[in-house]
Each structure stands twice: as C-alpha cells, then as structure tokens.
C-alpha atoms as a PDB file:
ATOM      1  CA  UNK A   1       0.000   0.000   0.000  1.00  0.00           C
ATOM      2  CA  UNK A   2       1.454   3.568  -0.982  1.00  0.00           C
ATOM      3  CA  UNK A   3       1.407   6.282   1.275  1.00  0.00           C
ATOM      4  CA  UNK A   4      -0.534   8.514  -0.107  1.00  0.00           C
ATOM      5  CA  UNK A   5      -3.743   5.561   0.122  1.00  0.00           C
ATOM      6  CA  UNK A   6      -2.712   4.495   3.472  1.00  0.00           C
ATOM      7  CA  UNK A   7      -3.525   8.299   4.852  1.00  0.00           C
ATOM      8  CA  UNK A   8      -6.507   8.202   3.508  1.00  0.00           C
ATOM      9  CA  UNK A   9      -7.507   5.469   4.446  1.00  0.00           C
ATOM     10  CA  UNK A  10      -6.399   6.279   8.429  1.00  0.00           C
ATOM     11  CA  UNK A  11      -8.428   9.884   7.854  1.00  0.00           C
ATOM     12  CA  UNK A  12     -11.521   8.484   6.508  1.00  0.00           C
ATOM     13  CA  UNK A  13     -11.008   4.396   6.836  1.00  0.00           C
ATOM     14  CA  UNK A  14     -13.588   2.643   8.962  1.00  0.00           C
ATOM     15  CA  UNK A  15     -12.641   0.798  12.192  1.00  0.00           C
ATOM     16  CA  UNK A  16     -13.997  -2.670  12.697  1.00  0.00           C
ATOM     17  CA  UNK A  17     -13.982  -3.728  16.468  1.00  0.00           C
ATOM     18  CA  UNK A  18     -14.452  -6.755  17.309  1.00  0.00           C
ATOM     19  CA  UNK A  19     -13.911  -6.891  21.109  1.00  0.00           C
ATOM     20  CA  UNK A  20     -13.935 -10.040  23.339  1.00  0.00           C
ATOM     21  CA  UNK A  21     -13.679 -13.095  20.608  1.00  0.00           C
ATOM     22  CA  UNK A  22     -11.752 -16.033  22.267  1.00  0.00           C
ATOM     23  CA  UNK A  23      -8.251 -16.149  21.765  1.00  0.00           C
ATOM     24  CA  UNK A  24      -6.697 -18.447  18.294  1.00  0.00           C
ATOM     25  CA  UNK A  25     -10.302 -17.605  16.585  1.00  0.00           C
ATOM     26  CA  UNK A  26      -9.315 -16.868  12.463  1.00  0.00           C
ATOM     27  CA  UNK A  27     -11.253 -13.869  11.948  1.00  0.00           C
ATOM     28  CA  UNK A  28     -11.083 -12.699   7.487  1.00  0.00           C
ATOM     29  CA  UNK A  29     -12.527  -9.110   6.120  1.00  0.00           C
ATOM     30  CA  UNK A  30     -12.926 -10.135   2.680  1.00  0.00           C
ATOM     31  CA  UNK A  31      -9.225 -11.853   1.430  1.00  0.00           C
ATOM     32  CA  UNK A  32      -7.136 -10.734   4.680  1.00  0.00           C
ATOM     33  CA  UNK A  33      -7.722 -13.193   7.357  1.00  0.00           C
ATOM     34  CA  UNK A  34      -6.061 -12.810  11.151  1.00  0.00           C
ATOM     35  CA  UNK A  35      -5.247 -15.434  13.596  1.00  0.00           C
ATOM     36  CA  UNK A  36      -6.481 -13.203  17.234  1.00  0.00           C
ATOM     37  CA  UNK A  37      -4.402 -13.378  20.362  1.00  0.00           C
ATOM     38  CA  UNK A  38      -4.203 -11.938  23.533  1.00  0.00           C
ATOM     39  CA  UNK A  39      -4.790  -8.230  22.481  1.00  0.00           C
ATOM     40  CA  UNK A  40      -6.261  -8.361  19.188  1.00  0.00           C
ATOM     41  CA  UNK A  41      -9.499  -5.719  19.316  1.00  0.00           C
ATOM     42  CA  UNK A  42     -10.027  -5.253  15.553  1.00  0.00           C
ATOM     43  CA  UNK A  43      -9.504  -4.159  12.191  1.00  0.00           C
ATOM     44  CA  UNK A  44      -8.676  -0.475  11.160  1.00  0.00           C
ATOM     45  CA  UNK A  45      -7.973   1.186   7.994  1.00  0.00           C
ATOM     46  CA  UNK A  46     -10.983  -0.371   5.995  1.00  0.00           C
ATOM     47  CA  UNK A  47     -12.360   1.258   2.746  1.00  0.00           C
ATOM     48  CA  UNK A  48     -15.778   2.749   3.173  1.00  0.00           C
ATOM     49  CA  UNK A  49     -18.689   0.494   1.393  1.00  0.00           C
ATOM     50  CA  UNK A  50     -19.949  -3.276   1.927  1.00  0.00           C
ATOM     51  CA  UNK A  51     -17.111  -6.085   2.999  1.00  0.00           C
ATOM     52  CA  UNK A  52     -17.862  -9.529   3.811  1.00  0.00           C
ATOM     53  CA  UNK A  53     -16.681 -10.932   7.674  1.00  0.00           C
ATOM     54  CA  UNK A  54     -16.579 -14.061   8.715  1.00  0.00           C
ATOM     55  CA  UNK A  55     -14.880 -15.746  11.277  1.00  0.00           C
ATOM     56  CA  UNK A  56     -13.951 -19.510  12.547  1.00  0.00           C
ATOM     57  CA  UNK A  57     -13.879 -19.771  16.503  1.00  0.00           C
ATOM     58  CA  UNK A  58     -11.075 -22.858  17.878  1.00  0.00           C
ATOM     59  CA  UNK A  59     -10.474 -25.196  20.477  1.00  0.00           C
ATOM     60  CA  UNK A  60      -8.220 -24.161  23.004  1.00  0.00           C
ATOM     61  CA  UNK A  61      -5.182 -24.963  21.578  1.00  0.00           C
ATOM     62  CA  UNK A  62      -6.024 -23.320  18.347  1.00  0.00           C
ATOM     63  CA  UNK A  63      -5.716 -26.589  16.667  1.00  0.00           C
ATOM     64  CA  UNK A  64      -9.433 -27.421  15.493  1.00  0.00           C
ATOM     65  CA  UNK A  65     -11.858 -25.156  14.307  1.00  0.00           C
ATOM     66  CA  UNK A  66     -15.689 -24.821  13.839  1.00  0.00           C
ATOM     67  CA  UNK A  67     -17.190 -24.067  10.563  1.00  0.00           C
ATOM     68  CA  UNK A  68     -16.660 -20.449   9.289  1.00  0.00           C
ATOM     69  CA  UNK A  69     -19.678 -18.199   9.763  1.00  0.00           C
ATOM     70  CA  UNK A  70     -19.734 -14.978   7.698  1.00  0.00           C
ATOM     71  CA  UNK A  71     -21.682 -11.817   6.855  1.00  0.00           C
ATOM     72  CA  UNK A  72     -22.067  -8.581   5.181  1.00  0.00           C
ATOM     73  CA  UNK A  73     -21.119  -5.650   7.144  1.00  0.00           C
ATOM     74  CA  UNK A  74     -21.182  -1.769   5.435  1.00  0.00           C
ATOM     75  CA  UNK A  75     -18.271   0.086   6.398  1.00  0.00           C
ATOM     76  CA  UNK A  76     -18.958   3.629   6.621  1.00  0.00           C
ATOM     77  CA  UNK A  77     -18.989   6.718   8.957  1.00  0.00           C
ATOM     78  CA  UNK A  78     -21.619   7.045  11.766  1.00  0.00           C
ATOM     79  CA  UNK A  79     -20.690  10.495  13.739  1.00  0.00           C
ATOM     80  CA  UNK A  80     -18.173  13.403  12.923  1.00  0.00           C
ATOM     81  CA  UNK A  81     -16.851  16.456  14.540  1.00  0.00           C
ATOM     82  CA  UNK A  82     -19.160  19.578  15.103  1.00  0.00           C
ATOM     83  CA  UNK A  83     -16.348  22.184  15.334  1.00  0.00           C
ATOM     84  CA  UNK A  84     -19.256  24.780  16.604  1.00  0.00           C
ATOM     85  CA  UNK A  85     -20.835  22.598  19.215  1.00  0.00           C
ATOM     86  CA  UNK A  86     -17.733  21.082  19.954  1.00  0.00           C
ATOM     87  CA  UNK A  87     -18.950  17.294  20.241  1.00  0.00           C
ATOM     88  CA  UNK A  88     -19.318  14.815  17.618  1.00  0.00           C
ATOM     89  CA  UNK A  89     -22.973  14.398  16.259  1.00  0.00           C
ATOM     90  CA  UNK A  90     -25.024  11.854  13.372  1.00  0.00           C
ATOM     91  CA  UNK A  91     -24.060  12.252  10.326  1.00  0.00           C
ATOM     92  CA  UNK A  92     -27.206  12.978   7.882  1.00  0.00           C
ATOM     93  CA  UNK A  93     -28.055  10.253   5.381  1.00  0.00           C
ATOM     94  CA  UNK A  94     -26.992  12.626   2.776  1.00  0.00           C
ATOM     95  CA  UNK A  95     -23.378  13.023   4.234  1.00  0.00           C
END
C-alpha cells in the first residue's frame, strides 16, 4: 500500500472492532484473514462500502476449528466532529 492511500484510508477508513472473541479464533474481512491473540481488538484502515466478515472460533489450543460463519457488514462513517458545538454528532443520510 502507498502512502498517499494508506492516509486516507487512516483519515476516513472505517474501524472494525471486534472486542472479546476467544483467543486463536481466524477472523477474514474479505481476502485478509487474522489469527487473534491476547490483544487483538479489531480491524482499522478499511475502505468505506460493503465487505464480507466471517470468522472460525477454535479449540483451546487453536488446533481445530468450527465451521466459518460470515456476513455482510457496510463500512462507513456514523458520527463526525461539530467544530461549533464542539462534540461529535449523526451524520445525515446525505453526508
């Protein structure tokens, strides 16, 4: 990834969390897949628009895994910064 994409993508990227899953579960948004550990908490940097999730959850030695489960989720921003009010607020559906 080039610089110039990767700051875009950390100013206007979504940011997938995905807090609590047990440790050694395979977790994919759409071809990049990640084994969790310890402190994994999510995914950042993701492209606005629709990307599919899925995930496979593991025994406790991370050796065996349970069918992978996926689904749609669409990536976008919620809330922004109201320089005037000084809090963030909804974004309209035309924004």
């Amino acid at each position: 990834m080039d610089l110039e994409t990767a700051l875009e993508l950390v100013k206007h990227g979504a940011t997938l969390l995905l807090l609590d899953d047990p440790q050694h579960t395979l977790i994919g948004v759409n071809t990049q897949m990640y084994y969790s550990g310890p402190n994994f908490k999510g995914v950042k940097m993701i492209p606005p628009g629709i990307h599919f999730l899925y995930y496979s959850s593991s025994n406790r030695e991370g050796i065996e895994f349970s069918p992978v489960i996926g689904f749609f989720v669409d990536a976008k921003a919620s809330q922004k910064w109201d320089q005037k009010e000084e809090r963030f607020v909804k974004l309209s559906d035309d924004e």
